[in-house]
PDB file of N, CA and C in Angstrom:
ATOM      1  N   UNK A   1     -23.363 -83.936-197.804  1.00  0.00           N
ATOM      2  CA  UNK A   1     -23.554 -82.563-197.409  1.00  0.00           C
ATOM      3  C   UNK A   1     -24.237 -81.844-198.568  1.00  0.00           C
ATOM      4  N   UNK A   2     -24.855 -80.659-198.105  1.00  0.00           N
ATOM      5  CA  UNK A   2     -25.964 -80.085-199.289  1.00  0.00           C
ATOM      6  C   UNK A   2     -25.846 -78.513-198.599  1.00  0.00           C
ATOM      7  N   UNK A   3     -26.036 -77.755-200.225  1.00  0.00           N
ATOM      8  CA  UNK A   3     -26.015 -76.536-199.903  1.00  0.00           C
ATOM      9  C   UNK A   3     -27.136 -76.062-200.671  1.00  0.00           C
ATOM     10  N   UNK A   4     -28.107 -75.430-199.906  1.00  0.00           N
ATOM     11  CA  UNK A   4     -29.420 -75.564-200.535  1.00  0.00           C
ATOM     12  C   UNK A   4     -29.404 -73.837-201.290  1.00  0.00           C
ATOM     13  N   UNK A   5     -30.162 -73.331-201.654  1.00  0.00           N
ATOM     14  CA  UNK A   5     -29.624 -71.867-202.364  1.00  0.00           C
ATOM     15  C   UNK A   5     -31.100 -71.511-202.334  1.00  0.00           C
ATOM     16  N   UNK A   6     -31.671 -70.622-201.346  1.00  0.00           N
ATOM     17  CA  UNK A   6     -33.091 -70.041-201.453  1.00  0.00           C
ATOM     18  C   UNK A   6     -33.266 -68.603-202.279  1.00  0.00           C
ATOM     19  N   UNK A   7     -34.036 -68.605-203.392  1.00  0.00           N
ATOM     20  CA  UNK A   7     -34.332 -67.894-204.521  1.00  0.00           C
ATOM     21  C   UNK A   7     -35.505 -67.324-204.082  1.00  0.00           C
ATOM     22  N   UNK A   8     -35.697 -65.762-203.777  1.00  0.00           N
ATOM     23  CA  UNK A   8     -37.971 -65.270-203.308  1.00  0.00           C
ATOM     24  C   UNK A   8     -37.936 -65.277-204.828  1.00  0.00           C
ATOM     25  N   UNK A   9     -39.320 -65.572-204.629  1.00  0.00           N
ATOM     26  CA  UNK A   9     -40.049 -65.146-205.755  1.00  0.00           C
ATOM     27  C   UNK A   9     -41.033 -64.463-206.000  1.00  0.00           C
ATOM     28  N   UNK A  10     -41.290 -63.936-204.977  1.00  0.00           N
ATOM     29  CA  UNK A  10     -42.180 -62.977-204.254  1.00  0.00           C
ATOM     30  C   UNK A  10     -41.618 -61.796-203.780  1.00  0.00           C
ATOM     31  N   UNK A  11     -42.284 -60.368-203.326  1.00  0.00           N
ATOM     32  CA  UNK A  11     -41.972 -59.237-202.593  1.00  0.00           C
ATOM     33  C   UNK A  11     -41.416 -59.550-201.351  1.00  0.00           C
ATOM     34  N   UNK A  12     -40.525 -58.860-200.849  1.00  0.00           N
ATOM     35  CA  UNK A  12     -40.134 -59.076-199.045  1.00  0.00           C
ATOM     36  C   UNK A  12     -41.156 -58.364-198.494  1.00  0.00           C
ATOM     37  N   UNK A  13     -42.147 -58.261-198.984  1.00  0.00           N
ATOM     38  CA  UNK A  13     -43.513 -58.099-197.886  1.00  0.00           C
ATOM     39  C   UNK A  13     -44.009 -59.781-197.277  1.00  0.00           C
ATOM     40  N   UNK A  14     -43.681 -60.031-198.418  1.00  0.00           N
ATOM     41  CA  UNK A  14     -44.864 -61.337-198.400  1.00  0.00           C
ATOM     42  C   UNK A  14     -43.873 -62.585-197.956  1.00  0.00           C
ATOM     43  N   UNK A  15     -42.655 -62.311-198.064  1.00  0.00           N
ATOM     44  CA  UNK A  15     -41.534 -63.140-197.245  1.00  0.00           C
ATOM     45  C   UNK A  15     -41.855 -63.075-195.411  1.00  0.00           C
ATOM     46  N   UNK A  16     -41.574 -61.744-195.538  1.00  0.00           N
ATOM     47  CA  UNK A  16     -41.885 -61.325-194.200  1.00  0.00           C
ATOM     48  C   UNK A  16     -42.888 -61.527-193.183  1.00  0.00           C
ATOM     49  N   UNK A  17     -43.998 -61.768-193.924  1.00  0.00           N
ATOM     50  CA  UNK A  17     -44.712 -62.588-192.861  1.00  0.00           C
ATOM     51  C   UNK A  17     -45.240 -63.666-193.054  1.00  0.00           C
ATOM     52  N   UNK A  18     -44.071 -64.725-193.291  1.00  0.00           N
ATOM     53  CA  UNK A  18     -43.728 -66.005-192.957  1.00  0.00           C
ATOM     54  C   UNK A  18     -42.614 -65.997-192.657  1.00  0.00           C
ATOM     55  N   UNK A  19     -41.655 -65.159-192.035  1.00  0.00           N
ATOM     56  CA  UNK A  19     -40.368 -65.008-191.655  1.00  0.00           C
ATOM     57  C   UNK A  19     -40.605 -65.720-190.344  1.00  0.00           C
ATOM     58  N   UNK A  20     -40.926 -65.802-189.177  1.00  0.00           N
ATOM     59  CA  UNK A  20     -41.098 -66.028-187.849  1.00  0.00           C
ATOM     60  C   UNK A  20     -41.154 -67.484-188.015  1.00  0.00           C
ATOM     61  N   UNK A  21     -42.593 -67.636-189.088  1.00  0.00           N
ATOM     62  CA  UNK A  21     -42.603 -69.348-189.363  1.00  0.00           C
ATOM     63  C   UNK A  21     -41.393 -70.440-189.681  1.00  0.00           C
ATOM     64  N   UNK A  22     -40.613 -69.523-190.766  1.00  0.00           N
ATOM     65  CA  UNK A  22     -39.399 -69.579-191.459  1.00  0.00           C
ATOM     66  C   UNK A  22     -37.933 -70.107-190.577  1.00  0.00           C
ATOM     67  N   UNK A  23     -37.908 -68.879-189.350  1.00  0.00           N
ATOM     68  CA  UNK A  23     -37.093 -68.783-188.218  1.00  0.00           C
ATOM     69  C   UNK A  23     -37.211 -70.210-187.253  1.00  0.00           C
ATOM     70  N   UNK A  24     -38.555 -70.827-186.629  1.00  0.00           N
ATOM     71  CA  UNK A  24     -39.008 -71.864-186.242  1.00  0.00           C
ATOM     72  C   UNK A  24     -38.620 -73.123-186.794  1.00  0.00           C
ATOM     73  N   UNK A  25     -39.036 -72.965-188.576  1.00  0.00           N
ATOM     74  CA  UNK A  25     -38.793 -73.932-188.948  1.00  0.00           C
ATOM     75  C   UNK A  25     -36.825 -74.434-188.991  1.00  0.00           C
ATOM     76  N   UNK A  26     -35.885 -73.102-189.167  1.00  0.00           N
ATOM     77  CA  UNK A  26     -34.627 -73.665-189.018  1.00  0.00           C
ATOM     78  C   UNK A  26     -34.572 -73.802-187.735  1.00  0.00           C
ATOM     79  N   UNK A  27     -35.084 -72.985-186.917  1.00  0.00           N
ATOM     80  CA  UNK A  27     -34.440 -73.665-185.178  1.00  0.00           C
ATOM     81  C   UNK A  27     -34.564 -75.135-184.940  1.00  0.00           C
ATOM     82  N   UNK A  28     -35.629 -75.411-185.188  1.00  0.00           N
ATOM     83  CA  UNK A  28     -36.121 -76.955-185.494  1.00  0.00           C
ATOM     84  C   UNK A  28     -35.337 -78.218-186.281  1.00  0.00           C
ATOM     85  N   UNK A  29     -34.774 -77.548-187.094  1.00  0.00           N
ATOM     86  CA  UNK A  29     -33.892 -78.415-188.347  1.00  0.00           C
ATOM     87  C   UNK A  29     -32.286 -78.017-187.617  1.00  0.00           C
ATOM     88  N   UNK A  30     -31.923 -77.197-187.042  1.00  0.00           N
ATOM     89  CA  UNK A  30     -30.591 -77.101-186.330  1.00  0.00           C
ATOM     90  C   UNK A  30     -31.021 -78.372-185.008  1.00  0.00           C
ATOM     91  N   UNK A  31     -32.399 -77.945-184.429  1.00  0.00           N
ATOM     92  CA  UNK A  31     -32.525 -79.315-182.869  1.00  0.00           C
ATOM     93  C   UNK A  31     -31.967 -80.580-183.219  1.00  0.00           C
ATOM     94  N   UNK A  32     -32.562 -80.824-184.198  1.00  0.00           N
ATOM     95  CA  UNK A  32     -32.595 -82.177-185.144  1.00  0.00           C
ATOM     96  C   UNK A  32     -31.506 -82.669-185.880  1.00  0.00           C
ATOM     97  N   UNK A  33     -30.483 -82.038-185.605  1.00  0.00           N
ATOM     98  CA  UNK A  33     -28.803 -81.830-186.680  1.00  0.00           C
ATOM     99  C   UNK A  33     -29.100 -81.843-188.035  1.00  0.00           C
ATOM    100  N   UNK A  34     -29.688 -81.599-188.691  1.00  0.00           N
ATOM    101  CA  UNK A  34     -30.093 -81.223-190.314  1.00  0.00           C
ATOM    102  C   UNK A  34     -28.887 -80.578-190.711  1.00  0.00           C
ATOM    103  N   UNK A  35     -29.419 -78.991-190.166  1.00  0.00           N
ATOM    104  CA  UNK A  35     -28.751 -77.929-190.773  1.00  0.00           C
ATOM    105  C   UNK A  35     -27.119 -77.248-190.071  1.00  0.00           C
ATOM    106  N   UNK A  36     -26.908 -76.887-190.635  1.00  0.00           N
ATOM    107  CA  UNK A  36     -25.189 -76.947-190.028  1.00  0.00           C
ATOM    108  C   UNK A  36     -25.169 -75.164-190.081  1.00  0.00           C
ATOM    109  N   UNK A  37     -25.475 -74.590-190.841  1.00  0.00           N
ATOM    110  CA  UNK A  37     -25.202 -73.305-191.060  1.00  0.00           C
ATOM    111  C   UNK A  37     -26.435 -72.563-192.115  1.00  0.00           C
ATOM    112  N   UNK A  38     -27.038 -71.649-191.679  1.00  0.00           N
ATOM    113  CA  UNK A  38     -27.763 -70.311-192.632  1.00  0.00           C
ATOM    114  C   UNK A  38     -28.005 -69.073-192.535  1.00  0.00           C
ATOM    115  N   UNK A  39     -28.588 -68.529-193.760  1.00  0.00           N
ATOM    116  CA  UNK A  39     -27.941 -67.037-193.322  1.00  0.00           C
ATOM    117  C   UNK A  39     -28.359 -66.478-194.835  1.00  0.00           C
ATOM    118  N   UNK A  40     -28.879 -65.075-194.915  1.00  0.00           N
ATOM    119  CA  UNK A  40     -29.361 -64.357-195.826  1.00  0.00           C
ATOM    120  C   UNK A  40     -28.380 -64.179-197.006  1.00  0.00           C
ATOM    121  N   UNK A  41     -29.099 -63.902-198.197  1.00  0.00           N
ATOM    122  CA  UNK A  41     -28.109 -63.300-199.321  1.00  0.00           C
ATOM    123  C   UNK A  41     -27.636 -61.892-199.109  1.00  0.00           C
ATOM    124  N   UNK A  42     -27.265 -61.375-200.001  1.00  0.00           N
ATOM    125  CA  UNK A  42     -26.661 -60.127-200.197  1.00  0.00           C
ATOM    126  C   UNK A  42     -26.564 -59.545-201.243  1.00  0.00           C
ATOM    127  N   UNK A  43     -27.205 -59.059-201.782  1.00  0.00           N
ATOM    128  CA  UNK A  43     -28.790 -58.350-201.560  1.00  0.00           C
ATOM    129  C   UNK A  43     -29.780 -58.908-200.871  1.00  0.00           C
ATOM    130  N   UNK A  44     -30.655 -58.662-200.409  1.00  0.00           N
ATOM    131  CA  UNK A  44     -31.762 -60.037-199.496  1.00  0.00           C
ATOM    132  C   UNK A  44     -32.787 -60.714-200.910  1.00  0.00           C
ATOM    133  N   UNK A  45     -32.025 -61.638-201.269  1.00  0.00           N
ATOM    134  CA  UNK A  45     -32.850 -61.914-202.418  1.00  0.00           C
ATOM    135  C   UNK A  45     -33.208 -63.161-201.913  1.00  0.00           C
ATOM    136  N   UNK A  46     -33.064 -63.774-201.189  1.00  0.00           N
ATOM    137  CA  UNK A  46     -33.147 -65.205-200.928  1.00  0.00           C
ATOM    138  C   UNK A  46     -32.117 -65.685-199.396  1.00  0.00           C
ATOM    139  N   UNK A  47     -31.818 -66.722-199.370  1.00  0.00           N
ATOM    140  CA  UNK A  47     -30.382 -67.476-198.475  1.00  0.00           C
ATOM    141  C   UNK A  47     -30.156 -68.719-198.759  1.00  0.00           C
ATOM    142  N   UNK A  48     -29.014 -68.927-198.061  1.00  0.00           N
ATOM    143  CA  UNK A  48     -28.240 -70.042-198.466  1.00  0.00           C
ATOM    144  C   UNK A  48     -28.325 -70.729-197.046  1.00  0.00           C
ATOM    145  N   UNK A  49     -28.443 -72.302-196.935  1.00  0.00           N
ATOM    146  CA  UNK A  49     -28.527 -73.235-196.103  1.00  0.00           C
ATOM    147  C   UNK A  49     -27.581 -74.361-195.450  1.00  0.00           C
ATOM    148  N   UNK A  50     -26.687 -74.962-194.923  1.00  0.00           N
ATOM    149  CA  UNK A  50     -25.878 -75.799-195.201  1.00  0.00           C
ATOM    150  C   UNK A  50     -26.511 -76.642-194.304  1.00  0.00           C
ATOM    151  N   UNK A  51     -26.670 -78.232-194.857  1.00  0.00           N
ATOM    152  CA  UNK A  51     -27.454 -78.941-194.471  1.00  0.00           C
ATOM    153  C   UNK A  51     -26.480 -80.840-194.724  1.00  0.00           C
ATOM    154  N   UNK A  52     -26.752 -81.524-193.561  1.00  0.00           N
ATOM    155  CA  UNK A  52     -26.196 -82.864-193.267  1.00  0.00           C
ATOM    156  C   UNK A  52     -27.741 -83.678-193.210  1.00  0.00           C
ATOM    157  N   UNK A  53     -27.649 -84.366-194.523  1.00  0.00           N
ATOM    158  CA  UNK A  53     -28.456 -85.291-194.784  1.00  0.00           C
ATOM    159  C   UNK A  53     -27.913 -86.298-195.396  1.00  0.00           C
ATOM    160  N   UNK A  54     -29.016 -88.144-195.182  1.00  0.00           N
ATOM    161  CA  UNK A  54     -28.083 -88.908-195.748  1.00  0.00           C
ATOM    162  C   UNK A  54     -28.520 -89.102-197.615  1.00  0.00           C
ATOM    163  N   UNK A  55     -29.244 -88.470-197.990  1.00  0.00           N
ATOM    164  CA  UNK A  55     -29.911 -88.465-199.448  1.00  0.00           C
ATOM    165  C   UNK A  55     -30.425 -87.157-199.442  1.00  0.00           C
ATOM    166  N   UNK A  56     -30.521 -87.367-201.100  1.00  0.00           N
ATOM    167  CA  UNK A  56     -31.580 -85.928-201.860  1.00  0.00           C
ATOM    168  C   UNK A  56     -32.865 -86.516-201.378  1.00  0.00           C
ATOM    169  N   UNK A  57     -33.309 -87.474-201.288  1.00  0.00           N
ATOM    170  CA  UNK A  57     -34.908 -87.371-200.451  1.00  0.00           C
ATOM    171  C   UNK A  57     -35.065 -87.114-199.370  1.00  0.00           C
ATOM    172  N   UNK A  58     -34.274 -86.937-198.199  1.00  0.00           N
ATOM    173  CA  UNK A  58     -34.289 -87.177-197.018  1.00  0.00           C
ATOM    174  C   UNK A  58     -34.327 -85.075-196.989  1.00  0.00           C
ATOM    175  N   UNK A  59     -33.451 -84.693-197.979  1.00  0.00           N
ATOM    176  CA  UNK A  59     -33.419 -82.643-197.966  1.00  0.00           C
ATOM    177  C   UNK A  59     -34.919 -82.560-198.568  1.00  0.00           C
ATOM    178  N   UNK A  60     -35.335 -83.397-199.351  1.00  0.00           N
ATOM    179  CA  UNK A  60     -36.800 -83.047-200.054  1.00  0.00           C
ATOM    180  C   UNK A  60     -37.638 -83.316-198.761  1.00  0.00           C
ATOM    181  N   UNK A  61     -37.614 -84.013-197.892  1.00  0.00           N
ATOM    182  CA  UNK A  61     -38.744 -84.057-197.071  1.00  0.00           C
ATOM    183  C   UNK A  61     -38.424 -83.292-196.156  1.00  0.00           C
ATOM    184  N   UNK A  62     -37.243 -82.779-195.848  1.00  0.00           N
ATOM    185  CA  UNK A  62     -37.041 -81.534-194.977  1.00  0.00           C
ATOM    186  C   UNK A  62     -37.578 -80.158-195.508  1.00  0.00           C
ATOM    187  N   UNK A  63     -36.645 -80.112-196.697  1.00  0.00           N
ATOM    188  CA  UNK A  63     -37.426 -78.773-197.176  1.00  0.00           C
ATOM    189  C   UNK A  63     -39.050 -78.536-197.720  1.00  0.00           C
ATOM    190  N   UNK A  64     -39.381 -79.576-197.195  1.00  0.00           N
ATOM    191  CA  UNK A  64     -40.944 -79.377-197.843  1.00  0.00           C
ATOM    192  C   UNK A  64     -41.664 -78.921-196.428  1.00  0.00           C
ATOM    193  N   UNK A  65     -41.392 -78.952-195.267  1.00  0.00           N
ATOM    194  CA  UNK A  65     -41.642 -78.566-194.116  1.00  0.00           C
ATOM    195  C   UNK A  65     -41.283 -77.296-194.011  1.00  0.00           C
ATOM    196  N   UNK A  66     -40.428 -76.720-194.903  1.00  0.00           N
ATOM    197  CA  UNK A  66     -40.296 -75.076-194.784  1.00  0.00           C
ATOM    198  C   UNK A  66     -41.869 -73.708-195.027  1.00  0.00           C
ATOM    199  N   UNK A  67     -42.048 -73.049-194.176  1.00  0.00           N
ATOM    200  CA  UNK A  67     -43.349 -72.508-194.495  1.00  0.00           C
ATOM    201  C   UNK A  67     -42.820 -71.760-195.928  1.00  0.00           C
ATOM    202  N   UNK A  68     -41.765 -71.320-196.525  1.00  0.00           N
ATOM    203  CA  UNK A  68     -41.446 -70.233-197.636  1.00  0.00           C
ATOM    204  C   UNK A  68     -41.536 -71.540-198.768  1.00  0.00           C
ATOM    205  N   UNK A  69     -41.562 -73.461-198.685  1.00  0.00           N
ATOM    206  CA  UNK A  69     -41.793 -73.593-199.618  1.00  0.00           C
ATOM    207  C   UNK A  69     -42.992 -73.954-199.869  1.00  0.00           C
ATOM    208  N   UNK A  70     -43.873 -74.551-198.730  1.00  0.00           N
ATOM    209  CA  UNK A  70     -45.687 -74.696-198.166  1.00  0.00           C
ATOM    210  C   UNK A  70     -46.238 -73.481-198.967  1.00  0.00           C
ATOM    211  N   UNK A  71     -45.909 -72.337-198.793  1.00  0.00           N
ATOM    212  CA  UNK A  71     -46.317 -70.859-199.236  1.00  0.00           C
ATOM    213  C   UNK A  71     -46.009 -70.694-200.872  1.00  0.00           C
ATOM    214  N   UNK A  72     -45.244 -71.756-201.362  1.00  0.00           N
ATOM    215  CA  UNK A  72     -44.055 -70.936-203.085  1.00  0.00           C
ATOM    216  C   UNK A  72     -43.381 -69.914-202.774  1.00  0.00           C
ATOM    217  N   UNK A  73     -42.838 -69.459-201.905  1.00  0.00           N
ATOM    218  CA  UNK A  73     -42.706 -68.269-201.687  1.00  0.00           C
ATOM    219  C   UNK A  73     -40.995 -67.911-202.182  1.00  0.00           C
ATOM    220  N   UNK A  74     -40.177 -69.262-202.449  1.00  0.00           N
ATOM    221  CA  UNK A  74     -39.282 -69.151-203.164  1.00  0.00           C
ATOM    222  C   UNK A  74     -38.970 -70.415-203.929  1.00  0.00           C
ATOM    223  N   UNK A  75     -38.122 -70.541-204.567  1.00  0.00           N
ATOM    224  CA  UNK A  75     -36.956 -71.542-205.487  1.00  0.00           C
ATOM    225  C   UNK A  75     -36.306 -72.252-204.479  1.00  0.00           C
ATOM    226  N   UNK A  76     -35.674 -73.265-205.168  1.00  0.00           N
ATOM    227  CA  UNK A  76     -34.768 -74.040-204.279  1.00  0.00           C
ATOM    228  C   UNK A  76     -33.511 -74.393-205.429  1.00  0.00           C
ATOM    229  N   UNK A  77     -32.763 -74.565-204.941  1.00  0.00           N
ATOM    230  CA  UNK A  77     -31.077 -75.272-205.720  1.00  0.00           C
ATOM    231  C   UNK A  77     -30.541 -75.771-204.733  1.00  0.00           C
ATOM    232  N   UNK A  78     -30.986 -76.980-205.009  1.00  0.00           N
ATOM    233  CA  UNK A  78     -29.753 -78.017-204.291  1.00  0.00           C
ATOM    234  C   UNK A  78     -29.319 -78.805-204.505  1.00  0.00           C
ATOM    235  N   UNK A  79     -27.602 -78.556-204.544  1.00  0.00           N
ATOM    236  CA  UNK A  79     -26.146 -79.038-204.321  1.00  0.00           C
ATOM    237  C   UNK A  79     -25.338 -79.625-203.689  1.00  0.00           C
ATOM    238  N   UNK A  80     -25.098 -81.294-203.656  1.00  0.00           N
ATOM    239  CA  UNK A  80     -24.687 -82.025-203.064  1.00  0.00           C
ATOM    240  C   UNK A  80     -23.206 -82.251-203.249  1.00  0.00           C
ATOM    241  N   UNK A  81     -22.544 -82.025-202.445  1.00  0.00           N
ATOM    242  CA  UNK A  81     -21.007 -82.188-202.667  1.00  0.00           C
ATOM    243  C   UNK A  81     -20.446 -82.979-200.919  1.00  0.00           C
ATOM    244  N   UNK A  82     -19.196 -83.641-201.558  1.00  0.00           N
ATOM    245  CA  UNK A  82     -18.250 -84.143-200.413  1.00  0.00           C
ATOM    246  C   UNK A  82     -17.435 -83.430-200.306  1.00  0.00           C
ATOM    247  N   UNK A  83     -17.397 -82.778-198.760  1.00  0.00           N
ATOM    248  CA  UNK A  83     -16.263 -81.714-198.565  1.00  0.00           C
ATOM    249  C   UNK A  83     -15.108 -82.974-198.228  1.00  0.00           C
ATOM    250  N   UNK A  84     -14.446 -81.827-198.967  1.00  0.00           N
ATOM    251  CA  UNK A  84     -12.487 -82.778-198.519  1.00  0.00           C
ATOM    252  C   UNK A  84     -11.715 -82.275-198.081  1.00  0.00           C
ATOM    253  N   UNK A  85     -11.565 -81.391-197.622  1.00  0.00           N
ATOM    254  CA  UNK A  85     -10.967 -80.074-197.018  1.00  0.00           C
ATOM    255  C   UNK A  85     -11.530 -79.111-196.300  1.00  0.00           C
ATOM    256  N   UNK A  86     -10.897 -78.742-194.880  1.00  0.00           N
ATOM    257  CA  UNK A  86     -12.054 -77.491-194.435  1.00  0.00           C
ATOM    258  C   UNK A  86     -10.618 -77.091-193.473  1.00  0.00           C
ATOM    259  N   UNK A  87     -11.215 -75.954-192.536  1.00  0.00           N
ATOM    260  CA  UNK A  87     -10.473 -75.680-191.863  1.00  0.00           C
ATOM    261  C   UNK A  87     -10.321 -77.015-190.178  1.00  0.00           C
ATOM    262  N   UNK A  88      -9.345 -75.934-189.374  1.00  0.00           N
ATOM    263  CA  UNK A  88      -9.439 -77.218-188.201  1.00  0.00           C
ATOM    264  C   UNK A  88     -10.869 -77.350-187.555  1.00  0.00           C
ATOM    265  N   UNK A  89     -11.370 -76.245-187.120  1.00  0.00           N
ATOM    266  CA  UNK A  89     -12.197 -76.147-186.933  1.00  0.00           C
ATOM    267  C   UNK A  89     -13.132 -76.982-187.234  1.00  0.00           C
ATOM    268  N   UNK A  90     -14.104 -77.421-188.407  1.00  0.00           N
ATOM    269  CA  UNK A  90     -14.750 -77.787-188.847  1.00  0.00           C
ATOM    270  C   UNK A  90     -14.810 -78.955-189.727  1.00  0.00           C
ATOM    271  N   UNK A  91     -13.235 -79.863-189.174  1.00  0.00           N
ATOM    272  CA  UNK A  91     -12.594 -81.225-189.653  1.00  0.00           C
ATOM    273  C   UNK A  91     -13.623 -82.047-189.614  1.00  0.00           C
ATOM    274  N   UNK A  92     -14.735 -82.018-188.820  1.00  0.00           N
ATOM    275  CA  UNK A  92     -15.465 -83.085-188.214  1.00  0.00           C
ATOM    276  C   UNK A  92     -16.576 -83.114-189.113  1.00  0.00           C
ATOM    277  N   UNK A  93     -16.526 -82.223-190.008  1.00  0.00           N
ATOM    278  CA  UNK A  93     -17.817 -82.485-190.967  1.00  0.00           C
ATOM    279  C   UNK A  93     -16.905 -83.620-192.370  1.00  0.00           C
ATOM    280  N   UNK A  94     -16.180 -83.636-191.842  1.00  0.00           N
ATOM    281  CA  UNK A  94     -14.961 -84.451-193.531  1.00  0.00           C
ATOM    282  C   UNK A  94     -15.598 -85.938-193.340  1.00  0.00           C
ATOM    283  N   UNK A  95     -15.497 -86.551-194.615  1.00  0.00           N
ATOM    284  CA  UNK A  95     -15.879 -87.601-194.764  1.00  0.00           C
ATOM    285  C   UNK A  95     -14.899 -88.750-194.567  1.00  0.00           C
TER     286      UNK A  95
END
């Protein structure tokens, strides 16, 4: 499991229109079971991703299909951890 951490590095002008592209590209990566969960920062500085892949190459060739990283348009941090605990709900992501 991977929690990817999107950093702009750019104005939210220039986010913004590649936002739609952006939107496409996660609907696409949720079709495909990639991504499990995303969702903006707070402040809007960036967002955070939660993503089911079986390697760090397998998130590199995903996230390189993102138009915000095609564009530079932000940073990336990503964090690979084994969840061991969750709620009931969401048992089914446990290893």
């Amino acid at each position: 499991m991977y929690i990817i951490s999107l950093t702009y590095k750019v104005p939210l002008e220039n986010i913004d229109q590649y936002l739609d592209d952006h939107v496409n590209y996660l609907n696409d990566q949720y079709e495909q079971g990639n991504f499990l969960m995303s969702g903006k920062k707070v402040p809007r500085t960036g967002g955070v991703i939660l993503a089911n892949a079986n390697n760090r190459e397998e998130i590199s060739k995903i996230l390189a299909q993102d138009p915000f990283y095609q564009h530079q348009l932000a940073d990336y941090e990503v964090v690979e951890f084994v969840p061991s605990k969750s709620v009931k709900e969401l048992e089914y992501l446990l290893d």
